[in-house]
PDB file of N, CA and C in Angstrom:
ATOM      1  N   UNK A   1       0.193 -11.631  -0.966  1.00  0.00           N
ATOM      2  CA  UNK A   1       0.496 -13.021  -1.249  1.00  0.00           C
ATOM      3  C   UNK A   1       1.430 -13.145  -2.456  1.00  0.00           C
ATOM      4  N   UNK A   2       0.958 -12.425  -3.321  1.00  0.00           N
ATOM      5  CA  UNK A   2       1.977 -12.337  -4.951  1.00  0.00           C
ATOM      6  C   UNK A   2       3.131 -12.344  -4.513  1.00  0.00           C
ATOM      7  N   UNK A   3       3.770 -10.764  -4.055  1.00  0.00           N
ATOM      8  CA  UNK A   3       4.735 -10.379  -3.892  1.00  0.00           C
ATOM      9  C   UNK A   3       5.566 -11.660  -2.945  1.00  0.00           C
ATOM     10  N   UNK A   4       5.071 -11.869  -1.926  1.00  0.00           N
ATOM     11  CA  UNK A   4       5.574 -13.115  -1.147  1.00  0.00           C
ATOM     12  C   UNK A   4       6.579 -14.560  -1.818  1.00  0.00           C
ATOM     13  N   UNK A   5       5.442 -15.015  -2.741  1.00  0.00           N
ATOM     14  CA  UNK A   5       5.027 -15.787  -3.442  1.00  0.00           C
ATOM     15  C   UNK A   5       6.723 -16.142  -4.240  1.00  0.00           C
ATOM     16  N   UNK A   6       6.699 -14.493  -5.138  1.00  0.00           N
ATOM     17  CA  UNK A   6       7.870 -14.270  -6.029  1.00  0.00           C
ATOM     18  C   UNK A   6       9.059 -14.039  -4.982  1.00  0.00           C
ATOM     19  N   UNK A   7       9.407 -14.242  -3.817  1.00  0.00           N
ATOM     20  CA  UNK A   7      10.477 -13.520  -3.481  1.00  0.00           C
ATOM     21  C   UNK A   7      10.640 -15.706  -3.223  1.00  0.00           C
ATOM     22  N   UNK A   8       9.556 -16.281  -2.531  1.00  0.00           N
ATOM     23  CA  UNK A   8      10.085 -17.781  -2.411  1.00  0.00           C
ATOM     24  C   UNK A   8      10.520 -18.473  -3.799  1.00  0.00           C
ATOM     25  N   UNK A   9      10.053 -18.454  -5.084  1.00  0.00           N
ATOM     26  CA  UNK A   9      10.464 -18.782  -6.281  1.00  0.00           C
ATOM     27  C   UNK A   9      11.704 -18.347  -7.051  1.00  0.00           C
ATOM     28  N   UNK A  10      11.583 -17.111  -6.640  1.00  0.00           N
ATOM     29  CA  UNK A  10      13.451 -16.271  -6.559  1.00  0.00           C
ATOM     30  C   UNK A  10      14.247 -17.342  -5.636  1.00  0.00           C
ATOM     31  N   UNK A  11      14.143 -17.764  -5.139  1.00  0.00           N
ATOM     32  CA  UNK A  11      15.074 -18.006  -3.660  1.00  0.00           C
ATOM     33  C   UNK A  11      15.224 -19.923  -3.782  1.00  0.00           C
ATOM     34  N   UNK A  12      14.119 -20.457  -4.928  1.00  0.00           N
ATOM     35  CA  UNK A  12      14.911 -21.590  -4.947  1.00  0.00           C
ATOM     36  C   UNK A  12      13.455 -22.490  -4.295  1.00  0.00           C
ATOM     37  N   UNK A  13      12.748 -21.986  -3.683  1.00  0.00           N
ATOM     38  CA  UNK A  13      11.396 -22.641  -3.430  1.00  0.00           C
ATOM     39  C   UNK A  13      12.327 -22.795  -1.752  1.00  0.00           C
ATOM     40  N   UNK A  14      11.270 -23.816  -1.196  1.00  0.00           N
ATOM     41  CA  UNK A  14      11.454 -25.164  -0.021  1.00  0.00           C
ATOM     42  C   UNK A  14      11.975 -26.279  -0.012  1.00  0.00           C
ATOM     43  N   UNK A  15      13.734 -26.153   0.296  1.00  0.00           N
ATOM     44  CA  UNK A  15      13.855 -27.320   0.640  1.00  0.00           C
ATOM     45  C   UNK A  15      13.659 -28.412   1.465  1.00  0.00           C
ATOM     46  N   UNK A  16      13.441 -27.692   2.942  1.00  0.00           N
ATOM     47  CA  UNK A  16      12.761 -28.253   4.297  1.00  0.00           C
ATOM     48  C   UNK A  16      11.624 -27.636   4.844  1.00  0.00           C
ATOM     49  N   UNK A  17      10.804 -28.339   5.025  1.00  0.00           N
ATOM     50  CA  UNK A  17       9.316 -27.891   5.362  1.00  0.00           C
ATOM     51  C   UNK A  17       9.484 -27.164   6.372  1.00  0.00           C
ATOM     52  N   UNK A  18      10.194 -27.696   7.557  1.00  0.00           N
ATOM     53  CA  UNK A  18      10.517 -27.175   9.017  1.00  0.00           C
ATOM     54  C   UNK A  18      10.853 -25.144   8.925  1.00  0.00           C
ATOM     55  N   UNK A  19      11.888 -25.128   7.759  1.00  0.00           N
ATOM     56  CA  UNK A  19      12.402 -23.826   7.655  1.00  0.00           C
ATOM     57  C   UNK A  19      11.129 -22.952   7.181  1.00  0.00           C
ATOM     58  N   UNK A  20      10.475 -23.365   6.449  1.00  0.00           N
ATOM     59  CA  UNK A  20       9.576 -22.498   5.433  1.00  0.00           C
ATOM     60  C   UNK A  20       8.777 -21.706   6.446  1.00  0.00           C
ATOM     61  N   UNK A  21       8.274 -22.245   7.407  1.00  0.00           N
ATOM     62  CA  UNK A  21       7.737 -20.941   8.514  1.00  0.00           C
ATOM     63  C   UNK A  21       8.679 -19.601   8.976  1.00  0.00           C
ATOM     64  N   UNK A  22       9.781 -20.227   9.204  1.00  0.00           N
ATOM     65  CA  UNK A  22      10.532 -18.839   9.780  1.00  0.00           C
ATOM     66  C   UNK A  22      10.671 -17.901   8.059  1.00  0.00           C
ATOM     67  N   UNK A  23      11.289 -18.862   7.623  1.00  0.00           N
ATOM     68  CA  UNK A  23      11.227 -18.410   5.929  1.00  0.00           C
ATOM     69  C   UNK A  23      10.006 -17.115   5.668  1.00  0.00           C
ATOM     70  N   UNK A  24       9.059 -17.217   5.357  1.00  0.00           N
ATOM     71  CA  UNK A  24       8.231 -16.589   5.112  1.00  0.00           C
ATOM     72  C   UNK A  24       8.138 -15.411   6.472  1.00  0.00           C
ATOM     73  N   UNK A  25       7.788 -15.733   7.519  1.00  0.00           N
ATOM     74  CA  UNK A  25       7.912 -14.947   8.369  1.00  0.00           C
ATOM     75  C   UNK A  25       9.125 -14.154   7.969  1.00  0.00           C
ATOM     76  N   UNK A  26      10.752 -14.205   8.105  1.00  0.00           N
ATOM     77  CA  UNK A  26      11.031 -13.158   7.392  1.00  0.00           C
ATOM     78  C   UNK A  26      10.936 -12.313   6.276  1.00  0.00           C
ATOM     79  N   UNK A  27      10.500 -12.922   5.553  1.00  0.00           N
ATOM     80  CA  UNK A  27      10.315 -12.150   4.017  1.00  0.00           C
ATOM     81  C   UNK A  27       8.828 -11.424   4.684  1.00  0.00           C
ATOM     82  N   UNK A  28       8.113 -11.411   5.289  1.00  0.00           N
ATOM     83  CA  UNK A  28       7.101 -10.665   5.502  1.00  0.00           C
ATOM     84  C   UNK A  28       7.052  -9.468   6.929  1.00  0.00           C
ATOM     85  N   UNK A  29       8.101  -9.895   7.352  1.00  0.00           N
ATOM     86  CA  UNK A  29       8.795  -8.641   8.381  1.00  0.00           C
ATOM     87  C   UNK A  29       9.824  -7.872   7.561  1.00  0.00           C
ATOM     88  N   UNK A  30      10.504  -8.045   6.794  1.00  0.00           N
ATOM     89  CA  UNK A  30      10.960  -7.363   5.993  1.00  0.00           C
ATOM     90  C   UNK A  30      10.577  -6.083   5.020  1.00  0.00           C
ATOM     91  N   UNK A  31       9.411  -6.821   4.762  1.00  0.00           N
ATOM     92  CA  UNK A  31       8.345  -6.263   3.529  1.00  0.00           C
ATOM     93  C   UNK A  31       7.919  -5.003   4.475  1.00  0.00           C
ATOM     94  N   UNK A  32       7.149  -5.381   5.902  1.00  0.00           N
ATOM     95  CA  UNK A  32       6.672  -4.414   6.577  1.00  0.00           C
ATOM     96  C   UNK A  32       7.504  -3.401   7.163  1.00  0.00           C
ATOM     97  N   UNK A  33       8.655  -3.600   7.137  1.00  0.00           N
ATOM     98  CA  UNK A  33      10.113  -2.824   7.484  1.00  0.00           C
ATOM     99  C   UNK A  33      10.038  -2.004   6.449  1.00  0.00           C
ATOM    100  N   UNK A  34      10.069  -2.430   5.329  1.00  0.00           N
ATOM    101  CA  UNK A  34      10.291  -1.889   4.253  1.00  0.00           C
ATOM    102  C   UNK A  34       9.241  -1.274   3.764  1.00  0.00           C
ATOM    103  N   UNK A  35       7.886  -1.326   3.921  1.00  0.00           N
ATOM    104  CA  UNK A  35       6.853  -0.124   3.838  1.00  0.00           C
ATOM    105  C   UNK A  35       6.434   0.443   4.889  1.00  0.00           C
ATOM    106  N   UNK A  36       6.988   0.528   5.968  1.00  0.00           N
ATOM    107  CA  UNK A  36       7.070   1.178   7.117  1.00  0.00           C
ATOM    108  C   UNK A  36       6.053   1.588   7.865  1.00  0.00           C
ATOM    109  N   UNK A  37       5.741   0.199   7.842  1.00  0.00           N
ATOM    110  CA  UNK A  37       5.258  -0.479   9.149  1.00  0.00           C
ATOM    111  C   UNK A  37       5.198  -0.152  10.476  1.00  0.00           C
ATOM    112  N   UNK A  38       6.942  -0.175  10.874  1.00  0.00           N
ATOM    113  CA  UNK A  38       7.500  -0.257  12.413  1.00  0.00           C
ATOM    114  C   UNK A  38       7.639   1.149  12.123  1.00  0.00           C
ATOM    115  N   UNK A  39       7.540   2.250  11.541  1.00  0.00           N
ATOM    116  CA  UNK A  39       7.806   3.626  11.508  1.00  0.00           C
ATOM    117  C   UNK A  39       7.552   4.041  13.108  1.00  0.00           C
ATOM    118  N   UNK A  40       6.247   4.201  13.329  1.00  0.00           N
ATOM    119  CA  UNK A  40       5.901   4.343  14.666  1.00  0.00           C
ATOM    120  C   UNK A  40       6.425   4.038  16.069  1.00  0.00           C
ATOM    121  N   UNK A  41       7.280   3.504  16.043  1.00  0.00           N
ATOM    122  CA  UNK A  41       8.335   3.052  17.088  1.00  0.00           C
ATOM    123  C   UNK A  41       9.288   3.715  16.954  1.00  0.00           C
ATOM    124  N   UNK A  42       9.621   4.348  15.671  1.00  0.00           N
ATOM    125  CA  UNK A  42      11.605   5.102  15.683  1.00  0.00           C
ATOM    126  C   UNK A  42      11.057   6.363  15.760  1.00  0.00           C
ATOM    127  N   UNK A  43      12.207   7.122  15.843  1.00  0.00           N
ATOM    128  CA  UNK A  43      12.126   8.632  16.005  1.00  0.00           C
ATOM    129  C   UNK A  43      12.256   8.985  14.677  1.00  0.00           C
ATOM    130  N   UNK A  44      11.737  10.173  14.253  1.00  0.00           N
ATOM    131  CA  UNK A  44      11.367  10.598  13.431  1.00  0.00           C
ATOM    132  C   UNK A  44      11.946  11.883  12.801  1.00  0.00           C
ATOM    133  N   UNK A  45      13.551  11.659  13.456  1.00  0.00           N
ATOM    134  CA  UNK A  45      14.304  13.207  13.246  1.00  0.00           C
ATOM    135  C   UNK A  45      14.993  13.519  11.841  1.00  0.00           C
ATOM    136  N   UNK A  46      15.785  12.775  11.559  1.00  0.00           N
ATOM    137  CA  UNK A  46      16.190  12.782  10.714  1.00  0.00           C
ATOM    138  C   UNK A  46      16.029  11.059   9.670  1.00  0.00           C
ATOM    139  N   UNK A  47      16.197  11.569   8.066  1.00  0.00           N
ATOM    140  CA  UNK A  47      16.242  10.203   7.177  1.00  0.00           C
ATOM    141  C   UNK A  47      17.174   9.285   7.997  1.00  0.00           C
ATOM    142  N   UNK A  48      18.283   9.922   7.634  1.00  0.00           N
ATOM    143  CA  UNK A  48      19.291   8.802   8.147  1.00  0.00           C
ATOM    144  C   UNK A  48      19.326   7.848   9.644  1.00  0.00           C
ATOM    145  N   UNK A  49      18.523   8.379  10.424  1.00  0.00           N
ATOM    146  CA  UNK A  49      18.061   8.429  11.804  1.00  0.00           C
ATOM    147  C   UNK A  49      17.318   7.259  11.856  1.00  0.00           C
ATOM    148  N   UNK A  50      16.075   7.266  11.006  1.00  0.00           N
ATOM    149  CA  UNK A  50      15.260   6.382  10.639  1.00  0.00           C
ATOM    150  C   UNK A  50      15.663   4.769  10.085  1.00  0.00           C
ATOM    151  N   UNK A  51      16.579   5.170   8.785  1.00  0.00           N
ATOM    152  CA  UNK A  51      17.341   4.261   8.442  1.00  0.00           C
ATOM    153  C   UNK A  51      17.927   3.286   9.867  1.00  0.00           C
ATOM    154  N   UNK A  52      18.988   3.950  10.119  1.00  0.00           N
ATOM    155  CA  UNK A  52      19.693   2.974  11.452  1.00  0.00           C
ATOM    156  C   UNK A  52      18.801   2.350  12.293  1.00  0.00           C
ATOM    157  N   UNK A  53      17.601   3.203  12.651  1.00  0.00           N
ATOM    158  CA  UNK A  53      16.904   2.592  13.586  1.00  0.00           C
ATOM    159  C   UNK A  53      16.298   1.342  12.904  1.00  0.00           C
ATOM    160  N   UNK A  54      15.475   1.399  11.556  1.00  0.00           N
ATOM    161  CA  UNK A  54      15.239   0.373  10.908  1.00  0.00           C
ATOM    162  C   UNK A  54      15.616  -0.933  11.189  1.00  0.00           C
ATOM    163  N   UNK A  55      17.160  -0.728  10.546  1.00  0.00           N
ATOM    164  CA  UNK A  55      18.345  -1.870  10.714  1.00  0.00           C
ATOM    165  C   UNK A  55      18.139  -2.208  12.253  1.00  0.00           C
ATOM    166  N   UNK A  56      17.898  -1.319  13.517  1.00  0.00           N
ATOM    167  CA  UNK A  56      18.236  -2.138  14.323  1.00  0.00           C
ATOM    168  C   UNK A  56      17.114  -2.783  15.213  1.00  0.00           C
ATOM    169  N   UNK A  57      16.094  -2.325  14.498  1.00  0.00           N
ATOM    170  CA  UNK A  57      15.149  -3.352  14.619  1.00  0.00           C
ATOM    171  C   UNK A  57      14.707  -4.622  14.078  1.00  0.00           C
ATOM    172  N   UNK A  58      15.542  -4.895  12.552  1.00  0.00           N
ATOM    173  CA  UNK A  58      15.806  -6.058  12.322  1.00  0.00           C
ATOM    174  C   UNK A  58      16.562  -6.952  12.928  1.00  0.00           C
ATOM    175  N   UNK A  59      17.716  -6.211  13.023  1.00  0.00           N
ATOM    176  CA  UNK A  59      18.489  -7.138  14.155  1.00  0.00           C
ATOM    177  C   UNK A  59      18.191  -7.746  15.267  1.00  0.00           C
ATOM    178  N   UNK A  60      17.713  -6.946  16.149  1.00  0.00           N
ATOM    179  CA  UNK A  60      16.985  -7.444  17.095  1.00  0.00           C
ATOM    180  C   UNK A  60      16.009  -8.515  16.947  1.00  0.00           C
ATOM    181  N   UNK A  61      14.995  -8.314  15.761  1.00  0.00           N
ATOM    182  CA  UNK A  61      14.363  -9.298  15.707  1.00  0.00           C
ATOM    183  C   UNK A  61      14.624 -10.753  14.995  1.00  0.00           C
ATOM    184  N   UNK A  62      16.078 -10.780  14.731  1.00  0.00           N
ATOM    185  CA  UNK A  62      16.372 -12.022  14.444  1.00  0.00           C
ATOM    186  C   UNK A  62      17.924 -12.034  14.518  1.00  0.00           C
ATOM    187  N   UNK A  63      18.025 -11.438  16.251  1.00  0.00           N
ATOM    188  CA  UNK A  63      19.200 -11.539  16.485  1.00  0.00           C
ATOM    189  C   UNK A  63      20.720 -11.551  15.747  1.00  0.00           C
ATOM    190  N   UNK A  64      20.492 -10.447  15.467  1.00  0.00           N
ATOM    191  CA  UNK A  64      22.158 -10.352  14.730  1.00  0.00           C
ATOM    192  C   UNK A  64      22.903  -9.421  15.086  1.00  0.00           C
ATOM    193  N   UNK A  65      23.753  -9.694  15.343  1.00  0.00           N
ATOM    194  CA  UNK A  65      24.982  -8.440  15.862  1.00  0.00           C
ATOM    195  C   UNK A  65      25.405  -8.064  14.771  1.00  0.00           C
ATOM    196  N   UNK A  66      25.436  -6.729  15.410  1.00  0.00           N
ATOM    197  CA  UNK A  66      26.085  -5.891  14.319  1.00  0.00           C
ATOM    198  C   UNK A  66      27.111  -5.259  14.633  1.00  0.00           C
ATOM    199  N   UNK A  67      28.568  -4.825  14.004  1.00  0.00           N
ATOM    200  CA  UNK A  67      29.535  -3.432  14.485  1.00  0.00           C
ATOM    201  C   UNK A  67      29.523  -2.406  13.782  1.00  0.00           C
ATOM    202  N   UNK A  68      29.394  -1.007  14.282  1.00  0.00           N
ATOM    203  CA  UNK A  68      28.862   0.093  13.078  1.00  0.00           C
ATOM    204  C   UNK A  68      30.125   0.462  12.933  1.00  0.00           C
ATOM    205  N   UNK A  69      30.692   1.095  11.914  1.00  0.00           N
ATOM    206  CA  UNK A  69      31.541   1.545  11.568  1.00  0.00           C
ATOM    207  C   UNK A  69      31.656   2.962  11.981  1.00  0.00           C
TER     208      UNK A  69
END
């Protein structure tokens, strides 16, 4: 909840009530991205491997295209 908490007070609070659900919902798929969470779904070969897959499971989950370089 803390950690949550500080990333909405960083960010300026709620300006529209409507947003603040998806709002939080990302900051808390993120978080679990980021302590690796979704690990169990990517392959497990290499760091860098992991990484990309990461990213493209964010994407996916909130639709964003990406072009890799």
């Amino acid at each position: 909840h803390a950690p949550i908490k500080k990333l909405v007070v960083a960010t300026g609070g709620f300006k529209i009530r409507k947003r603040a659900c998806s709002t939080i919902q990302g900051f808390e798929s993120l978080r679990m991205l980021n302590k690796g969470q979704f690990d169990f779904w990517l392959r497990h070969d290499e760091r860098e491997t992991i990484v990309r897959e990461r990213s493209a499971v964010m994407n996916r989950l909130f639709n964003v295209e990406v072009i890799y370089s």
